[in-house]
Protein backbone atom coordinates (compact mmCIF):
# COMPACT_ATOMS: atom_id res chain seq x y z
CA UNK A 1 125.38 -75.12 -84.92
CA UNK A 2 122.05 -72.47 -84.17
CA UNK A 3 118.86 -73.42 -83.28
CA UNK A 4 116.33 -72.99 -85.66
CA UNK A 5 113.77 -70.82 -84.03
CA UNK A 6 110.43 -72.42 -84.17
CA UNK A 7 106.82 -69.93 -83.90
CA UNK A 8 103.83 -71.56 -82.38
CA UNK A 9 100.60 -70.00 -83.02
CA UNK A 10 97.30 -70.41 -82.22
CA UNK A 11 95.51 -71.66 -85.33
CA UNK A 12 92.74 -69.30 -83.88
CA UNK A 13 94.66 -66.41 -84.33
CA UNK A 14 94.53 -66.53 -88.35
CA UNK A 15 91.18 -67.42 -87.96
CA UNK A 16 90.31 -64.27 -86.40
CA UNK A 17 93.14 -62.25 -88.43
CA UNK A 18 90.74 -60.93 -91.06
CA UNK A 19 87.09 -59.89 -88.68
CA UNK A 20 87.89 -56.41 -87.52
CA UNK A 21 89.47 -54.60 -90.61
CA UNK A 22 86.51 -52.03 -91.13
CA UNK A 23 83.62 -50.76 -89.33
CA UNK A 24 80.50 -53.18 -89.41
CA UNK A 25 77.41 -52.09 -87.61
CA UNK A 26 75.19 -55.07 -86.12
CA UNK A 27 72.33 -53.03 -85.36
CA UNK A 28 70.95 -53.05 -88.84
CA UNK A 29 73.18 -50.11 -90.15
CA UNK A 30 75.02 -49.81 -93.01
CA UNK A 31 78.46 -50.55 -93.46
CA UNK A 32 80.96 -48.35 -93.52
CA UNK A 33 82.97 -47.41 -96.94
CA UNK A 34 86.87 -46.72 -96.86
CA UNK A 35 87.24 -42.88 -96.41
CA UNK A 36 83.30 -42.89 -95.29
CA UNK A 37 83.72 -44.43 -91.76
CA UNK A 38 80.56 -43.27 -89.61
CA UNK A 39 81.03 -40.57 -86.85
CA UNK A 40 80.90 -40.95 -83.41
CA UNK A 41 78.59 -39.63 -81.38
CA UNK A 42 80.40 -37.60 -79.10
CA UNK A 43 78.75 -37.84 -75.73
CA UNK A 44 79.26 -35.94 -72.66
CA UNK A 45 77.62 -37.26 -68.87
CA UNK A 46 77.95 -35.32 -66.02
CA UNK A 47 76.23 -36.25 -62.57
CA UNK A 48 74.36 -34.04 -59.91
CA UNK A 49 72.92 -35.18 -56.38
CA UNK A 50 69.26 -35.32 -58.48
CA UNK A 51 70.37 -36.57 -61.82
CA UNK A 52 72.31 -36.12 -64.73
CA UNK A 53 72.92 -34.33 -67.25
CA UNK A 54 73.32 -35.83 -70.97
CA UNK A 55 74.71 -33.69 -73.79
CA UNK A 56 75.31 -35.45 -76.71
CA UNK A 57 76.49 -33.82 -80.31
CA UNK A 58 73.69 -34.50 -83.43
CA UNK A 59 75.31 -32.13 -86.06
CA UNK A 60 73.09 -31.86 -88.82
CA UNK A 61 70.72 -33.83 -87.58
CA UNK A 62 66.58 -32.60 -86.82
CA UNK A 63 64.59 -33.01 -83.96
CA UNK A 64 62.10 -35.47 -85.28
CA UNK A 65 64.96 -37.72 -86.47
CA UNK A 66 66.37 -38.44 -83.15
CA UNK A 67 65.02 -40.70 -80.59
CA UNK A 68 66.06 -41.67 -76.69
CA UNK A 69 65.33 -44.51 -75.07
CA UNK A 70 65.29 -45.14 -71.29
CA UNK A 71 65.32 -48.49 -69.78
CA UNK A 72 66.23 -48.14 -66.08
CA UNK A 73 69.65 -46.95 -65.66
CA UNK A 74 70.51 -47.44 -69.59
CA UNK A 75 69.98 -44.71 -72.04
CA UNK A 76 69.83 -45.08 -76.07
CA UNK A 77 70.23 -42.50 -78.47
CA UNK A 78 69.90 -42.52 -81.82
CA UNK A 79 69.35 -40.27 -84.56
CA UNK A 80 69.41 -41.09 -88.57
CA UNK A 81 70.55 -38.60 -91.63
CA UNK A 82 68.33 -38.77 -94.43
CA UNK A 83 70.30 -37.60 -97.89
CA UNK A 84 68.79 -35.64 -99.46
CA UNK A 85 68.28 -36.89 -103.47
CA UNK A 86 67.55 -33.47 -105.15
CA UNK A 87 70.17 -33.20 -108.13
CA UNK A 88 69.29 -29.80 -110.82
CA UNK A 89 69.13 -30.21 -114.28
CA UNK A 90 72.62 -29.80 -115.26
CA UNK A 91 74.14 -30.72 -111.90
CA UNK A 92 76.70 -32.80 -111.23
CA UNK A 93 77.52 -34.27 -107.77
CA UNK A 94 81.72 -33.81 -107.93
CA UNK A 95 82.31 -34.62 -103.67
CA UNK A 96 80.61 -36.43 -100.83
CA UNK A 97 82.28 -36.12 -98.06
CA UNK A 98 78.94 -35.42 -95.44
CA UNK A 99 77.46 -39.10 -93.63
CA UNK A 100 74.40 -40.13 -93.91
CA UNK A 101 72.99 -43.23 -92.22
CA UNK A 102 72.15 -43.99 -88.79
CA UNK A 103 74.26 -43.15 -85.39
CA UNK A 104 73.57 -45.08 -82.14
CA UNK A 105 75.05 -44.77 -78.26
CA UNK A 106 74.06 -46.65 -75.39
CA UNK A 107 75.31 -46.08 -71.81
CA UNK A 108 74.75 -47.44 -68.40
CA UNK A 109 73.85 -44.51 -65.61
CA UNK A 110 74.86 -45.54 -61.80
CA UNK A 111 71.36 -45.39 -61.07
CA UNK A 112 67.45 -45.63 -62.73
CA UNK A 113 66.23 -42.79 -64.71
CA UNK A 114 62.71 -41.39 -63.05
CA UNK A 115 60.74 -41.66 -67.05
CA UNK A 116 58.21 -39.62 -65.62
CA UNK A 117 60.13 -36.34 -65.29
CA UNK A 118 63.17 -36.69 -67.69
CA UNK A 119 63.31 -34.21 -70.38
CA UNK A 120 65.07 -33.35 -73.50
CA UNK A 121 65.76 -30.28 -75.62
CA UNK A 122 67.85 -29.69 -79.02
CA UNK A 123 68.99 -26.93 -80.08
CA UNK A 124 72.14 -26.04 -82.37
CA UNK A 125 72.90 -30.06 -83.01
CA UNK A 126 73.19 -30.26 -79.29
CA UNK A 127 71.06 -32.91 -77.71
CA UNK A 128 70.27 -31.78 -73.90
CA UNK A 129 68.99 -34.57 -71.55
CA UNK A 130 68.18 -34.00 -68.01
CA UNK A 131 67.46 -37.21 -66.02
CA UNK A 132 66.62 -37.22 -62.85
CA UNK A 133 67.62 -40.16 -60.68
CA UNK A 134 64.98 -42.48 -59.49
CA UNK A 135 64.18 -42.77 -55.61
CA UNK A 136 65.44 -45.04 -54.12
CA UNK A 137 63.15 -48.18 -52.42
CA UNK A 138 64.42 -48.75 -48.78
CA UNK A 139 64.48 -52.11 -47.99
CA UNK A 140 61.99 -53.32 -45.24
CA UNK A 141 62.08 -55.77 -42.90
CA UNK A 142 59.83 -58.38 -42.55
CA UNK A 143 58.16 -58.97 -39.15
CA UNK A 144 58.06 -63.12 -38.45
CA UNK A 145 55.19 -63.67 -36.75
């Protein structure tokens, strides 16, 4: 005689089966279509004794639709494709395989970001961010009187 073999599972599990099938975007984006999924940005981070050195890809993107946010050590990026509704008489639209909709990134530096002096430039869908690191506070020592 065999032992049936008996499966527990955790009723959670089927719960959760279904949540993470296709890209959804909580910040307010759009979803994602099959075959449409939204690029990442691809971001690269490279630290110096004074700083660091951001340089993340925006193809296709301009200037004045990208935006970076600094809040102490965490930087935001984000940048938005507009599409573009011109259609000629006559035209028909066949293929659209190009994005458009919004693209975030958010990363934690090992240290604060001096505002004051950071600076960005883009040029050829490359976003260049140079952040210099904040100074340090020493710590002082209170004298008990």
């Amino acid at each position: 005689m065999s032992n049936p073999v008996t499966r527990r599972t955790d009723p959670l599990d089927d719960f959760f089966r279904g949540f993470f099938v296709r890209p959804v975007d909580f910040g307010g984006q759009q979803l994602a279509t099959p075959g449409t999924d939204a690029p990442q940005m691809r971001v690269d981070v490279k630290e110096t004794a004074q700083g660091y050195e951001v340089h993340a890809e925006l193809p296709g993107m301009k200037k004045e639709d990208i935006h970076v946010h600094i809040d102490g050590p965490v930087v935001s990026i984000s940048a938005e494709r507009k599409q573009e509704k011109e259609v000629k008489d006559g035209e028909k639209v066949l293929r659209t395989e190009r994005y458009f909709g919004k693209v975030s990134r958010s990363f934690q530096l090992g240290q604060e970001i001096d505002e004051a002096a950071a600076s960005a430039k883009f040029n050829d869908g490359v976003l260049e961010l140079h952040l210099p690191k904040k100074a340090e506070v020493q710590a002082r020592r209170l004298t008990i009187e």
